[in-house]
PDBML (XML) file of the C-alpha atoms, coordinates in Angstrom:
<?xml version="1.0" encoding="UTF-8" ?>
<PDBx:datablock datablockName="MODEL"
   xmlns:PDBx="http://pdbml.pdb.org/schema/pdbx-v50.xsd"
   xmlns:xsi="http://www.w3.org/2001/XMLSchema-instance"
   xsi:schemaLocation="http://pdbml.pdb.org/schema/pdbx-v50.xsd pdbx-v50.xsd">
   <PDBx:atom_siteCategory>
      <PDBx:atom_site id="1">
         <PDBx:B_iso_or_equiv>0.00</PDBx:B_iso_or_equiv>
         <PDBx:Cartn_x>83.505</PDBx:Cartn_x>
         <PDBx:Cartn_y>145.603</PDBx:Cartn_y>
         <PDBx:Cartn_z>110.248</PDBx:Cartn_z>
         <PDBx:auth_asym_id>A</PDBx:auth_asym_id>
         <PDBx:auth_atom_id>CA</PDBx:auth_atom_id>
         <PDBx:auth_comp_id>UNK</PDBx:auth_comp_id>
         <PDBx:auth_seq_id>1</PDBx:auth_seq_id>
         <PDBx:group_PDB>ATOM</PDBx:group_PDB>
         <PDBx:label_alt_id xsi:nil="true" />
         <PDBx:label_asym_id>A</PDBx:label_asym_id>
         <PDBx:label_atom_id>CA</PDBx:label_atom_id>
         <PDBx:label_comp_id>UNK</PDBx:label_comp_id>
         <PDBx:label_entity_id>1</PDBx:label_entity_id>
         <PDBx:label_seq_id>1</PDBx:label_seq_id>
         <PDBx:occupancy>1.00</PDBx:occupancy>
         <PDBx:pdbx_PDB_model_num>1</PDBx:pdbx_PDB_model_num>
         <PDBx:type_symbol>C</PDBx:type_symbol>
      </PDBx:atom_site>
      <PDBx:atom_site id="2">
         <PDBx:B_iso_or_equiv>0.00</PDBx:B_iso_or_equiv>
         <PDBx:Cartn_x>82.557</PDBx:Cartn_x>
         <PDBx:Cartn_y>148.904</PDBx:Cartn_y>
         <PDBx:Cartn_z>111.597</PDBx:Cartn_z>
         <PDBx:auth_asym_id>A</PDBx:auth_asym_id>
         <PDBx:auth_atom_id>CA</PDBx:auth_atom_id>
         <PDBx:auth_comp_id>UNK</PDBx:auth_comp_id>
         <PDBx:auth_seq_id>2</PDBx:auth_seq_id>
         <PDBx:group_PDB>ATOM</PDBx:group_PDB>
         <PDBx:label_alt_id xsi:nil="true" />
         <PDBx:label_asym_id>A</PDBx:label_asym_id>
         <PDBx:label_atom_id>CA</PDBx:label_atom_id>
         <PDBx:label_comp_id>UNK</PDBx:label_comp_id>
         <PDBx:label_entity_id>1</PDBx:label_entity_id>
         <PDBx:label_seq_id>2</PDBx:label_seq_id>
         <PDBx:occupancy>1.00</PDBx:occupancy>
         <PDBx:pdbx_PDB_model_num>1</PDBx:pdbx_PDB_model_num>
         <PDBx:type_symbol>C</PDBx:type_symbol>
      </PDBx:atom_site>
      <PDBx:atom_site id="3">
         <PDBx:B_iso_or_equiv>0.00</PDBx:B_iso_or_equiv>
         <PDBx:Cartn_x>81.544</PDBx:Cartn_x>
         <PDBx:Cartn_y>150.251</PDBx:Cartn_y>
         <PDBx:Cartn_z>108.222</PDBx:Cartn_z>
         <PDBx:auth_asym_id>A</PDBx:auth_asym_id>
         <PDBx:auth_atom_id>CA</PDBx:auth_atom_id>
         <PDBx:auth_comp_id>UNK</PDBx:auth_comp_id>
         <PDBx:auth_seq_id>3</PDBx:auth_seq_id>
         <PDBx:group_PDB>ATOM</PDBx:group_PDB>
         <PDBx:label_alt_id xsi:nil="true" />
         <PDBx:label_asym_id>A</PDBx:label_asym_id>
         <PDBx:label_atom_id>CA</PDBx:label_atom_id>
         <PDBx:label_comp_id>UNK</PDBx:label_comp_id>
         <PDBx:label_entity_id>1</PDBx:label_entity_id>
         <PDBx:label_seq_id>3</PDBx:label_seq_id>
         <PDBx:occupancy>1.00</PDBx:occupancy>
         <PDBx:pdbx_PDB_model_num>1</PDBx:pdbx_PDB_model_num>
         <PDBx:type_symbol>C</PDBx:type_symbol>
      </PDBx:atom_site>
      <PDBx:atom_site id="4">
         <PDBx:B_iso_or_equiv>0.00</PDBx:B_iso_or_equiv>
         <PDBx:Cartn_x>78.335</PDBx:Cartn_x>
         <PDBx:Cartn_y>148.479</PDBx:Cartn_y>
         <PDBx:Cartn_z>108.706</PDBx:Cartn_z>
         <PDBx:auth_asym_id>A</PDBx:auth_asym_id>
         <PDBx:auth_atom_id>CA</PDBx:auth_atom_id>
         <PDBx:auth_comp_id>UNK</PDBx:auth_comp_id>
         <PDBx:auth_seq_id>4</PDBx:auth_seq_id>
         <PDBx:group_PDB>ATOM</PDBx:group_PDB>
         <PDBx:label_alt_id xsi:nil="true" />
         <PDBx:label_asym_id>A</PDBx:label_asym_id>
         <PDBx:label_atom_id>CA</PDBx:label_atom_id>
         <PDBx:label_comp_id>UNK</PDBx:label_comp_id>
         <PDBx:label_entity_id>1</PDBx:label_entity_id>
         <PDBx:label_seq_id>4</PDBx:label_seq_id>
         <PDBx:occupancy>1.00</PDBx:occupancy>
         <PDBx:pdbx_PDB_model_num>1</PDBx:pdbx_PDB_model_num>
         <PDBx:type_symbol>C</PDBx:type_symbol>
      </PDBx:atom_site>
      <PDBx:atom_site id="5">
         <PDBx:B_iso_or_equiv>0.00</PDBx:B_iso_or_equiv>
         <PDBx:Cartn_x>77.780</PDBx:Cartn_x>
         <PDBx:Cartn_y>150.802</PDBx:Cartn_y>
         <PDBx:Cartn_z>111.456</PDBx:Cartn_z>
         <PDBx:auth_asym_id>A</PDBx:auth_asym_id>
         <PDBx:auth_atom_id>CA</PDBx:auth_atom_id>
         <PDBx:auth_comp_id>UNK</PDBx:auth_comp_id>
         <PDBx:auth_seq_id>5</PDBx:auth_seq_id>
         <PDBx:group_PDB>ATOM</PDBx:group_PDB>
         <PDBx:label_alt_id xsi:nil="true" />
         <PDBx:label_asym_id>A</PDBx:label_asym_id>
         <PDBx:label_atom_id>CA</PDBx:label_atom_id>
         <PDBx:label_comp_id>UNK</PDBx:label_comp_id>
         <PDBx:label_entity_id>1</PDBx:label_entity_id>
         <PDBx:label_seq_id>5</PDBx:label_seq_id>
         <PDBx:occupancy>1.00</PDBx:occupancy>
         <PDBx:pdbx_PDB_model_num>1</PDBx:pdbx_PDB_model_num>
         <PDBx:type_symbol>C</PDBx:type_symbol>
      </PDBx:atom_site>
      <PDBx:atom_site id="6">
         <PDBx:B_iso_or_equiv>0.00</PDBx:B_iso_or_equiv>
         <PDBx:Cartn_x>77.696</PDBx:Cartn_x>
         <PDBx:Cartn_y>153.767</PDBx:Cartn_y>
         <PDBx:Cartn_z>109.597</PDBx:Cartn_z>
         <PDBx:auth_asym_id>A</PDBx:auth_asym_id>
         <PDBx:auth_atom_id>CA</PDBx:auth_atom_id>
         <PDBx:auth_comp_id>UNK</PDBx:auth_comp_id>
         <PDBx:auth_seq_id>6</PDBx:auth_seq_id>
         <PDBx:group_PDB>ATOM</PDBx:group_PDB>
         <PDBx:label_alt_id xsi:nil="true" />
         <PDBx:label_asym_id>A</PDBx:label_asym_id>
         <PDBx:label_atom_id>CA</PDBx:label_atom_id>
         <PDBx:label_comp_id>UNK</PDBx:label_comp_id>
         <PDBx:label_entity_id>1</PDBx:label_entity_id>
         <PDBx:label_seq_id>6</PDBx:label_seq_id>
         <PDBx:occupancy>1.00</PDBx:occupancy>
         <PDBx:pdbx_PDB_model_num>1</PDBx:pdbx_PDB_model_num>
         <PDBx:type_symbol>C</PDBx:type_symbol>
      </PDBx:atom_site>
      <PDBx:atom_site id="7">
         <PDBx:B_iso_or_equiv>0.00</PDBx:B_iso_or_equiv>
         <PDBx:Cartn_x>75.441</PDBx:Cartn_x>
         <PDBx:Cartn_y>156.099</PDBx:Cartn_y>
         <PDBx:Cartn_z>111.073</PDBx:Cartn_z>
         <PDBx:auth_asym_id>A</PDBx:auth_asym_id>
         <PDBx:auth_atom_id>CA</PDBx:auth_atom_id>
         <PDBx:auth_comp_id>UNK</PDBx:auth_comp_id>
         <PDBx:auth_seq_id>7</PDBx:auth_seq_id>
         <PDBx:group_PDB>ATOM</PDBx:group_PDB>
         <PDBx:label_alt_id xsi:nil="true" />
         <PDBx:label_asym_id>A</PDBx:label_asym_id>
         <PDBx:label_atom_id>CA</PDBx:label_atom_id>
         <PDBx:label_comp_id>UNK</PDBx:label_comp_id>
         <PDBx:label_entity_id>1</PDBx:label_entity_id>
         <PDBx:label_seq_id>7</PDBx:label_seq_id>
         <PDBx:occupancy>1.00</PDBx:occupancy>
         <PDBx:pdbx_PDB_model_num>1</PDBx:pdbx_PDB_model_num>
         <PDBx:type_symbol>C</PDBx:type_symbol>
      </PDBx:atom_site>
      <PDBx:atom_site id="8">
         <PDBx:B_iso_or_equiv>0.00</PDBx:B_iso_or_equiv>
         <PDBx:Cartn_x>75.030</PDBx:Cartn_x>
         <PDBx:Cartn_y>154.936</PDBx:Cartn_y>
         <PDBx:Cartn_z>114.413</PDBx:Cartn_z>
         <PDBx:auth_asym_id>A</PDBx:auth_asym_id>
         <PDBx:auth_atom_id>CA</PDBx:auth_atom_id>
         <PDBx:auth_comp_id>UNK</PDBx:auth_comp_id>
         <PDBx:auth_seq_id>8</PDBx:auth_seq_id>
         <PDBx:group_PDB>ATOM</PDBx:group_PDB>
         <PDBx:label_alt_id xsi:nil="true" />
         <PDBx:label_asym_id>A</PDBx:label_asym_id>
         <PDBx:label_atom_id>CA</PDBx:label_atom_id>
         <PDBx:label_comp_id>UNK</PDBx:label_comp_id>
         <PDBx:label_entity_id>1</PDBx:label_entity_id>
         <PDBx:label_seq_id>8</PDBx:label_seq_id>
         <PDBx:occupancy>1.00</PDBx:occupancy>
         <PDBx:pdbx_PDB_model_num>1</PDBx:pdbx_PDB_model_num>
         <PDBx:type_symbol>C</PDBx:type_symbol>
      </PDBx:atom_site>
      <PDBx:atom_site id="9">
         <PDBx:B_iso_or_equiv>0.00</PDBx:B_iso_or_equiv>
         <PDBx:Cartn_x>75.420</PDBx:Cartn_x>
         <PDBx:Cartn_y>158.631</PDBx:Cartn_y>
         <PDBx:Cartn_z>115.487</PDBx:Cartn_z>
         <PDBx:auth_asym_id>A</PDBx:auth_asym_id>
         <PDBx:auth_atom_id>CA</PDBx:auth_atom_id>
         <PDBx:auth_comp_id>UNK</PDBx:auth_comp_id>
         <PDBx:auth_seq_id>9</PDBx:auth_seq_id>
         <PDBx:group_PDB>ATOM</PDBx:group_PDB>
         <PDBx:label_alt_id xsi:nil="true" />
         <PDBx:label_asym_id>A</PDBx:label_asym_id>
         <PDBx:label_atom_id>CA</PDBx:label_atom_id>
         <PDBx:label_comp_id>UNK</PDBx:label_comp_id>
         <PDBx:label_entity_id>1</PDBx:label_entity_id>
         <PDBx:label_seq_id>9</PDBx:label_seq_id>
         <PDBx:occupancy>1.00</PDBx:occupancy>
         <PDBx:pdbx_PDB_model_num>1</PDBx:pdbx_PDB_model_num>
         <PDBx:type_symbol>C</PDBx:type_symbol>
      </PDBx:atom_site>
      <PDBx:atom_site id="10">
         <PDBx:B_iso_or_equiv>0.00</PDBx:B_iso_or_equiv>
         <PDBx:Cartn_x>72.078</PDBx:Cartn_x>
         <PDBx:Cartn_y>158.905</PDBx:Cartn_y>
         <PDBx:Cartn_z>115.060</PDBx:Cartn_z>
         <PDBx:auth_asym_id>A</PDBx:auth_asym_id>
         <PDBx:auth_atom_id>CA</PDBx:auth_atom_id>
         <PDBx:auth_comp_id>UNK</PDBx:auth_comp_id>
         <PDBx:auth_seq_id>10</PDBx:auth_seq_id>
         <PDBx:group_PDB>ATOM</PDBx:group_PDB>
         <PDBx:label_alt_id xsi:nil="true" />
         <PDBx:label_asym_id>A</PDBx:label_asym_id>
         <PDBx:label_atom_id>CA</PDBx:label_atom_id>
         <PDBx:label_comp_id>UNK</PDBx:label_comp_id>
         <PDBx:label_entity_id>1</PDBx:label_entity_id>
         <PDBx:label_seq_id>10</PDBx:label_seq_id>
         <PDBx:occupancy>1.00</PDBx:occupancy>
         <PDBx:pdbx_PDB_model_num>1</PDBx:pdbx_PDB_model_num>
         <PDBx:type_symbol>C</PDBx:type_symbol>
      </PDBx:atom_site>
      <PDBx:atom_site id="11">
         <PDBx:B_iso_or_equiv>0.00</PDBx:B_iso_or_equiv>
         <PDBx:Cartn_x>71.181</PDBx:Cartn_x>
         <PDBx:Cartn_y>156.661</PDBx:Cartn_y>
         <PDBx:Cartn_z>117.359</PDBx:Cartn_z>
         <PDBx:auth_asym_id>A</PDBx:auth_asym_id>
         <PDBx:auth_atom_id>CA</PDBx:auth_atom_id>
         <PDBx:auth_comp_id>UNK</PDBx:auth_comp_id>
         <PDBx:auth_seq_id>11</PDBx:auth_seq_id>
         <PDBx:group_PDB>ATOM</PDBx:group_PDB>
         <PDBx:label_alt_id xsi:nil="true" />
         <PDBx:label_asym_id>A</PDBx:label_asym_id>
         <PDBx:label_atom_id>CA</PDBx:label_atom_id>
         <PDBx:label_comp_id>UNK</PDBx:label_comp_id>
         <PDBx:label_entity_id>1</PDBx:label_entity_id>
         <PDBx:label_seq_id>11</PDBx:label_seq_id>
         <PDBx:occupancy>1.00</PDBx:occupancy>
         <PDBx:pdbx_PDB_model_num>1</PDBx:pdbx_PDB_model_num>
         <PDBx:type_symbol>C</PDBx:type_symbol>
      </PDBx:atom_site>
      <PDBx:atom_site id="12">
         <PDBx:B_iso_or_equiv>0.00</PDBx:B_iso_or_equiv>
         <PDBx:Cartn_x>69.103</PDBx:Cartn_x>
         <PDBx:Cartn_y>157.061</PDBx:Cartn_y>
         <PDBx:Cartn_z>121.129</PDBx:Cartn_z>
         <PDBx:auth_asym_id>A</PDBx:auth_asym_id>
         <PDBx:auth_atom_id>CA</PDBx:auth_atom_id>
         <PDBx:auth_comp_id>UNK</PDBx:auth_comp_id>
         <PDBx:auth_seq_id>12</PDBx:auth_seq_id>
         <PDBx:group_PDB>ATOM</PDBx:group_PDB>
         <PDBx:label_alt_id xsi:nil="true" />
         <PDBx:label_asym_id>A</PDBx:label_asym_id>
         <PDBx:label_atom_id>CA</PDBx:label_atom_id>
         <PDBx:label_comp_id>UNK</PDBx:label_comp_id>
         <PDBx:label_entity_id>1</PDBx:label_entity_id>
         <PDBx:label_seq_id>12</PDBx:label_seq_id>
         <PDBx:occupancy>1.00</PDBx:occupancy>
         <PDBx:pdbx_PDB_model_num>1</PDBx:pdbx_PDB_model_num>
         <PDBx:type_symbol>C</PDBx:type_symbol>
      </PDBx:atom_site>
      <PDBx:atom_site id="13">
         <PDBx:B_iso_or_equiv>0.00</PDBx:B_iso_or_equiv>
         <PDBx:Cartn_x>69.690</PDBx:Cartn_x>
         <PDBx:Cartn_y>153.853</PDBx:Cartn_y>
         <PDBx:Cartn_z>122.254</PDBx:Cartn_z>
         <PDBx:auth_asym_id>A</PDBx:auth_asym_id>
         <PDBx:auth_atom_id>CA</PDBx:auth_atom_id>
         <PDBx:auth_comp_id>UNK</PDBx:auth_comp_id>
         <PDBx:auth_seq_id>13</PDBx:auth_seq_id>
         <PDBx:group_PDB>ATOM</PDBx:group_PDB>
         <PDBx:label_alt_id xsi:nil="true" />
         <PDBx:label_asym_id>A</PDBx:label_asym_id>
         <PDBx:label_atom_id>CA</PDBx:label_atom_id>
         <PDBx:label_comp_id>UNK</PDBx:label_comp_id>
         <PDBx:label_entity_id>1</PDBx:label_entity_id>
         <PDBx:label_seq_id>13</PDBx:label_seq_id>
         <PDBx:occupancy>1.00</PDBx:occupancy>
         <PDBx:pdbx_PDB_model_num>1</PDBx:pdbx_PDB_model_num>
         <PDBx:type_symbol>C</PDBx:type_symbol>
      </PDBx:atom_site>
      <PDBx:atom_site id="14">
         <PDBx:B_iso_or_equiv>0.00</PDBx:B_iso_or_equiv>
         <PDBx:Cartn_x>72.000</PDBx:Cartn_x>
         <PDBx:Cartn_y>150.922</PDBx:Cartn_y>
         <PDBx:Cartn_z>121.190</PDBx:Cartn_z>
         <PDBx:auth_asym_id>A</PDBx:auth_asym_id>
         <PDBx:auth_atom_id>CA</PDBx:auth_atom_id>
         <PDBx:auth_comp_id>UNK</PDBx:auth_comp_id>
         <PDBx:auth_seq_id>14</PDBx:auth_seq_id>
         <PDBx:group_PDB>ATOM</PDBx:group_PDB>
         <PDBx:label_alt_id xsi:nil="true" />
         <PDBx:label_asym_id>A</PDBx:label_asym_id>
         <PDBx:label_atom_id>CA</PDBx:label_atom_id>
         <PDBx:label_comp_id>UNK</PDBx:label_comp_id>
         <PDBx:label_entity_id>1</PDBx:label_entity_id>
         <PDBx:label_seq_id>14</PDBx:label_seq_id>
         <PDBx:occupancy>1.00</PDBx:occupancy>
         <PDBx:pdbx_PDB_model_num>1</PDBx:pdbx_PDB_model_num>
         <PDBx:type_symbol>C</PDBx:type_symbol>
      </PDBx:atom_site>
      <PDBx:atom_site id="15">
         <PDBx:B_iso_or_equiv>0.00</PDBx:B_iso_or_equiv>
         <PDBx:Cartn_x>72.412</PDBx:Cartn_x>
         <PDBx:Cartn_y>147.303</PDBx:Cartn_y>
         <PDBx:Cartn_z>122.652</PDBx:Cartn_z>
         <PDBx:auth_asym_id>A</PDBx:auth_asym_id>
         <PDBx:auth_atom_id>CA</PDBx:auth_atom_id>
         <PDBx:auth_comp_id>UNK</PDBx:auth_comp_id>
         <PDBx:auth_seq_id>15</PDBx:auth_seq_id>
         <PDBx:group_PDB>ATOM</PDBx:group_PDB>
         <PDBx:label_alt_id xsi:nil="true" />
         <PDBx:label_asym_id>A</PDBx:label_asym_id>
         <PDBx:label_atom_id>CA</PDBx:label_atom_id>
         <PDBx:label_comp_id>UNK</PDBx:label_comp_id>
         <PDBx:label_entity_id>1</PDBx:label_entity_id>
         <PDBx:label_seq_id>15</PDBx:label_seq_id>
         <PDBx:occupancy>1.00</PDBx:occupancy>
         <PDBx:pdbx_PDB_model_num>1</PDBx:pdbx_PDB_model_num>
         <PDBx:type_symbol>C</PDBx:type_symbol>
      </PDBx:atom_site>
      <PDBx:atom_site id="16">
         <PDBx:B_iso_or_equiv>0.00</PDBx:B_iso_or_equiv>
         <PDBx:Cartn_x>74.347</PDBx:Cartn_x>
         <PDBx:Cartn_y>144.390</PDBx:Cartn_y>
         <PDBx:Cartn_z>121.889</PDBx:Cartn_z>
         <PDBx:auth_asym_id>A</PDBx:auth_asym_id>
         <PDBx:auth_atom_id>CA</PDBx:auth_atom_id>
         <PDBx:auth_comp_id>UNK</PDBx:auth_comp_id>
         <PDBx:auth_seq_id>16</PDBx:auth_seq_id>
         <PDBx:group_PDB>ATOM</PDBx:group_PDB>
         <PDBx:label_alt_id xsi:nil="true" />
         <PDBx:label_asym_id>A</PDBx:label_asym_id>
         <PDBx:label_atom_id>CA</PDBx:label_atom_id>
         <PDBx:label_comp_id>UNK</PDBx:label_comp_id>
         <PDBx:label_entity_id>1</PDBx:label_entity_id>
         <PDBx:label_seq_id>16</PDBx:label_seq_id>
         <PDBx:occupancy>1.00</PDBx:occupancy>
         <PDBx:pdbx_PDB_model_num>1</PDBx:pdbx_PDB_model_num>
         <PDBx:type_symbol>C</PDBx:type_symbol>
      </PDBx:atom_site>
      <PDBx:atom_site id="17">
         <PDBx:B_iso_or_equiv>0.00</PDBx:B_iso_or_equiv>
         <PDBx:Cartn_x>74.654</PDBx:Cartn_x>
         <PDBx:Cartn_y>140.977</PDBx:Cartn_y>
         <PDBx:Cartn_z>123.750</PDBx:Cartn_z>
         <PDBx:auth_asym_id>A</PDBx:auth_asym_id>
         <PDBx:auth_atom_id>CA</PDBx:auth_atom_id>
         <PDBx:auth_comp_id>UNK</PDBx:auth_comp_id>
         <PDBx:auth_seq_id>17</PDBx:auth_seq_id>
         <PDBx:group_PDB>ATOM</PDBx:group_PDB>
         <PDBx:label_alt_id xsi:nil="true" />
         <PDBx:label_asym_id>A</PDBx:label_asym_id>
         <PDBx:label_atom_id>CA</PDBx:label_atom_id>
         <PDBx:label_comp_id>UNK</PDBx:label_comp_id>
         <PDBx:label_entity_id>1</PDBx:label_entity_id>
         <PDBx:label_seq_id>17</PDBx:label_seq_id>
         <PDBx:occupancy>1.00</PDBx:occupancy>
         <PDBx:pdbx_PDB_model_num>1</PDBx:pdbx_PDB_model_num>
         <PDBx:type_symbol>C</PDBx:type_symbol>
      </PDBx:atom_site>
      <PDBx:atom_site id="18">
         <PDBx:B_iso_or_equiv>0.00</PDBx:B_iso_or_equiv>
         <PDBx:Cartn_x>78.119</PDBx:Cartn_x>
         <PDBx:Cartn_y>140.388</PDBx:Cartn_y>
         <PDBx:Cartn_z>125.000</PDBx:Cartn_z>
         <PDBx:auth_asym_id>A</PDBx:auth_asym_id>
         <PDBx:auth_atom_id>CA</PDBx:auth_atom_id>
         <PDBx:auth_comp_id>UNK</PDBx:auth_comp_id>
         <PDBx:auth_seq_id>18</PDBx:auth_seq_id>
         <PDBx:group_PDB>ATOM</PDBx:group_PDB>
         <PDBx:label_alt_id xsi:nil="true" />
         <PDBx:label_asym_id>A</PDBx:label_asym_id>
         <PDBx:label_atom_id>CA</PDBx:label_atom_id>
         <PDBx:label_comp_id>UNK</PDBx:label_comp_id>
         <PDBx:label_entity_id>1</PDBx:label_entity_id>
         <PDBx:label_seq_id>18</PDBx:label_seq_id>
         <PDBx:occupancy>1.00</PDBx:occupancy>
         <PDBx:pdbx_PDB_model_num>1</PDBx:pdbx_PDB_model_num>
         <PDBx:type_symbol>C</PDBx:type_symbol>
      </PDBx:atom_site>
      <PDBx:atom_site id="19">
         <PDBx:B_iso_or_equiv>0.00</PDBx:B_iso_or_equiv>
         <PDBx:Cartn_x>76.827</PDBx:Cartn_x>
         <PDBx:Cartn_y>136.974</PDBx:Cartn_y>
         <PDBx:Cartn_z>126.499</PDBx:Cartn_z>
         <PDBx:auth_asym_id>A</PDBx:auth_asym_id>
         <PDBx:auth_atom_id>CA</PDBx:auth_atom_id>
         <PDBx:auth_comp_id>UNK</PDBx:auth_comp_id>
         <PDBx:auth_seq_id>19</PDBx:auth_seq_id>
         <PDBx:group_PDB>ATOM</PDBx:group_PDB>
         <PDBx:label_alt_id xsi:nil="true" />
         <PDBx:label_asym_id>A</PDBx:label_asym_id>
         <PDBx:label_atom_id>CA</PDBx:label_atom_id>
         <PDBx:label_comp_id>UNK</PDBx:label_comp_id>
         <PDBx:label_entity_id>1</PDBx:label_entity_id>
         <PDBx:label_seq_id>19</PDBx:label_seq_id>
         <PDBx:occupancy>1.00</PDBx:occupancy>
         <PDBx:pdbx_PDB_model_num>1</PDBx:pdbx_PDB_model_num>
         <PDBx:type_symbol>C</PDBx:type_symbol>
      </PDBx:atom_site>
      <PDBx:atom_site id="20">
         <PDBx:B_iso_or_equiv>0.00</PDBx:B_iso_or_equiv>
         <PDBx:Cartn_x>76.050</PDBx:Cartn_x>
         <PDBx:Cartn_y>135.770</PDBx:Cartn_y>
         <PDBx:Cartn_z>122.610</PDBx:Cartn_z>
         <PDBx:auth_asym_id>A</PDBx:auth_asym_id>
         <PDBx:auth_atom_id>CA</PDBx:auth_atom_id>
         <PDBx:auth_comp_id>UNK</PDBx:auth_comp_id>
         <PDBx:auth_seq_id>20</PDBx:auth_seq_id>
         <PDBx:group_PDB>ATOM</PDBx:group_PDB>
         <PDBx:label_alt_id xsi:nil="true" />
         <PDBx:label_asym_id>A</PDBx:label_asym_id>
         <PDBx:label_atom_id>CA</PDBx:label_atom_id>
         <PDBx:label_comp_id>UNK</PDBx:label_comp_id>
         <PDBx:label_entity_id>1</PDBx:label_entity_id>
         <PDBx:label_seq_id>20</PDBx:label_seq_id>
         <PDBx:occupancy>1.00</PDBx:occupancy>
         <PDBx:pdbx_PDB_model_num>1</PDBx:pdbx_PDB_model_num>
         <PDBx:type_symbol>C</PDBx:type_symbol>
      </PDBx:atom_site>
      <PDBx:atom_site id="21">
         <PDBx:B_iso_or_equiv>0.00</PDBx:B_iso_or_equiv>
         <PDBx:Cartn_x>79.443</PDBx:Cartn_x>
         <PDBx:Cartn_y>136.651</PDBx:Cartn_y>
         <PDBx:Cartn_z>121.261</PDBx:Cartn_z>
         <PDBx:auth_asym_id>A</PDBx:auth_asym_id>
         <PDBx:auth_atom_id>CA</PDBx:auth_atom_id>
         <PDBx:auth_comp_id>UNK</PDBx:auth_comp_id>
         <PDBx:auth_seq_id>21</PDBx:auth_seq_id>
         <PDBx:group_PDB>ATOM</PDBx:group_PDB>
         <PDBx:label_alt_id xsi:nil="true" />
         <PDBx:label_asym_id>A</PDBx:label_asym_id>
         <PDBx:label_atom_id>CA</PDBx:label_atom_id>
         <PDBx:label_comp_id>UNK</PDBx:label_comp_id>
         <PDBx:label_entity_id>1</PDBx:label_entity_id>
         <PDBx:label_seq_id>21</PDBx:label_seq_id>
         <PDBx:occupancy>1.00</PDBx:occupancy>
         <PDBx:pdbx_PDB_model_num>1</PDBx:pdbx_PDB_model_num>
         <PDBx:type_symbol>C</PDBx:type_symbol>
      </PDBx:atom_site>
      <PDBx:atom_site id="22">
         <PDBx:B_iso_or_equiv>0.00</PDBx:B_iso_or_equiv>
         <PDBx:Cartn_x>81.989</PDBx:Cartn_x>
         <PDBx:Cartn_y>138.114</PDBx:Cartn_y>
         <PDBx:Cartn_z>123.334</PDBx:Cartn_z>
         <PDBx:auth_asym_id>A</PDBx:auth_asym_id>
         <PDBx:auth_atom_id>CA</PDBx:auth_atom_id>
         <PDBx:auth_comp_id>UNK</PDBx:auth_comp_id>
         <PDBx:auth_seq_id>22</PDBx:auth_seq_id>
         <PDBx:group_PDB>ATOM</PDBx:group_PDB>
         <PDBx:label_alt_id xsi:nil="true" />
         <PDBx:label_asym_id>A</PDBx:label_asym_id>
         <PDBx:label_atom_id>CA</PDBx:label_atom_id>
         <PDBx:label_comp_id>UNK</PDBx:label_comp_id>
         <PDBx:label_entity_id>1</PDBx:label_entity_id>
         <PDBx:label_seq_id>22</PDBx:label_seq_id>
         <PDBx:occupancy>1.00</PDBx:occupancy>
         <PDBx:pdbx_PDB_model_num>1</PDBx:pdbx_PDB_model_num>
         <PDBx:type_symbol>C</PDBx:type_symbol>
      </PDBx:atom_site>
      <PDBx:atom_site id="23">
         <PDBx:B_iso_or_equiv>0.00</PDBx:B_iso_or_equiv>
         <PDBx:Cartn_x>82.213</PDBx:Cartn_x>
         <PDBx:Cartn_y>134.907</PDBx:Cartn_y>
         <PDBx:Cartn_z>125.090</PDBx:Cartn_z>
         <PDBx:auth_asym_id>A</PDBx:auth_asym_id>
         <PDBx:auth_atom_id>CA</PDBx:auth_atom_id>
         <PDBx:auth_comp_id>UNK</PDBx:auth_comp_id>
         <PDBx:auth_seq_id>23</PDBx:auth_seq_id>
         <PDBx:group_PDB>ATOM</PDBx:group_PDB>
         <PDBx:label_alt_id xsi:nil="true" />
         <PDBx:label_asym_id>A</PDBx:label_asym_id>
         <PDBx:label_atom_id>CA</PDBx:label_atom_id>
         <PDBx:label_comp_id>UNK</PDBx:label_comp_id>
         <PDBx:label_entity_id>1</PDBx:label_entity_id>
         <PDBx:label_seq_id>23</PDBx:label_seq_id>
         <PDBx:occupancy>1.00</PDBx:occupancy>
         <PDBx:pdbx_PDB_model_num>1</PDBx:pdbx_PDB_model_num>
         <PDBx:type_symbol>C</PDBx:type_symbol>
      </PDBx:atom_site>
      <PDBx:atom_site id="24">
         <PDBx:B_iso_or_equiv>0.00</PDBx:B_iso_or_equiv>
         <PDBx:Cartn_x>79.945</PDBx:Cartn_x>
         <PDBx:Cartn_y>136.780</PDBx:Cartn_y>
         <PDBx:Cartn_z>128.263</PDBx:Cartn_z>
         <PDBx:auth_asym_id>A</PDBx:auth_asym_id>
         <PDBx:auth_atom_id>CA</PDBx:auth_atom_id>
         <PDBx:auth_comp_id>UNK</PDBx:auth_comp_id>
         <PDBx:auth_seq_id>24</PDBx:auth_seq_id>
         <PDBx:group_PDB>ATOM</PDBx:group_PDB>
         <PDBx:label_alt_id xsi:nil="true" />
         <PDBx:label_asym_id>A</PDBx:label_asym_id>
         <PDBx:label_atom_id>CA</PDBx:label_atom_id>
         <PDBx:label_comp_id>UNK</PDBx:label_comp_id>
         <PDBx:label_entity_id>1</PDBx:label_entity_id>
         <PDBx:label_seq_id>24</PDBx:label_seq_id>
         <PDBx:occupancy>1.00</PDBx:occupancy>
         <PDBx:pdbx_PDB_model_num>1</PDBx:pdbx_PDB_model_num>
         <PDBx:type_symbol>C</PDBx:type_symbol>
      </PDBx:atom_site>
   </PDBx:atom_siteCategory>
</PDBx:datablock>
């Protein structure tokens, strides 16, 4: 799935919410 990530090297900031589905 990390194909739809393509071009996150552009980023400045990037968040994601382990507590909705990495079982956090």
């Amino acid at each position: 799935y990390r194909y739809l990530m393509r071009g996150v090297e552009y980023a400045d900031s990037f968040d994601f919410n382990p507590h909705k589905w990495m079982m956090v």
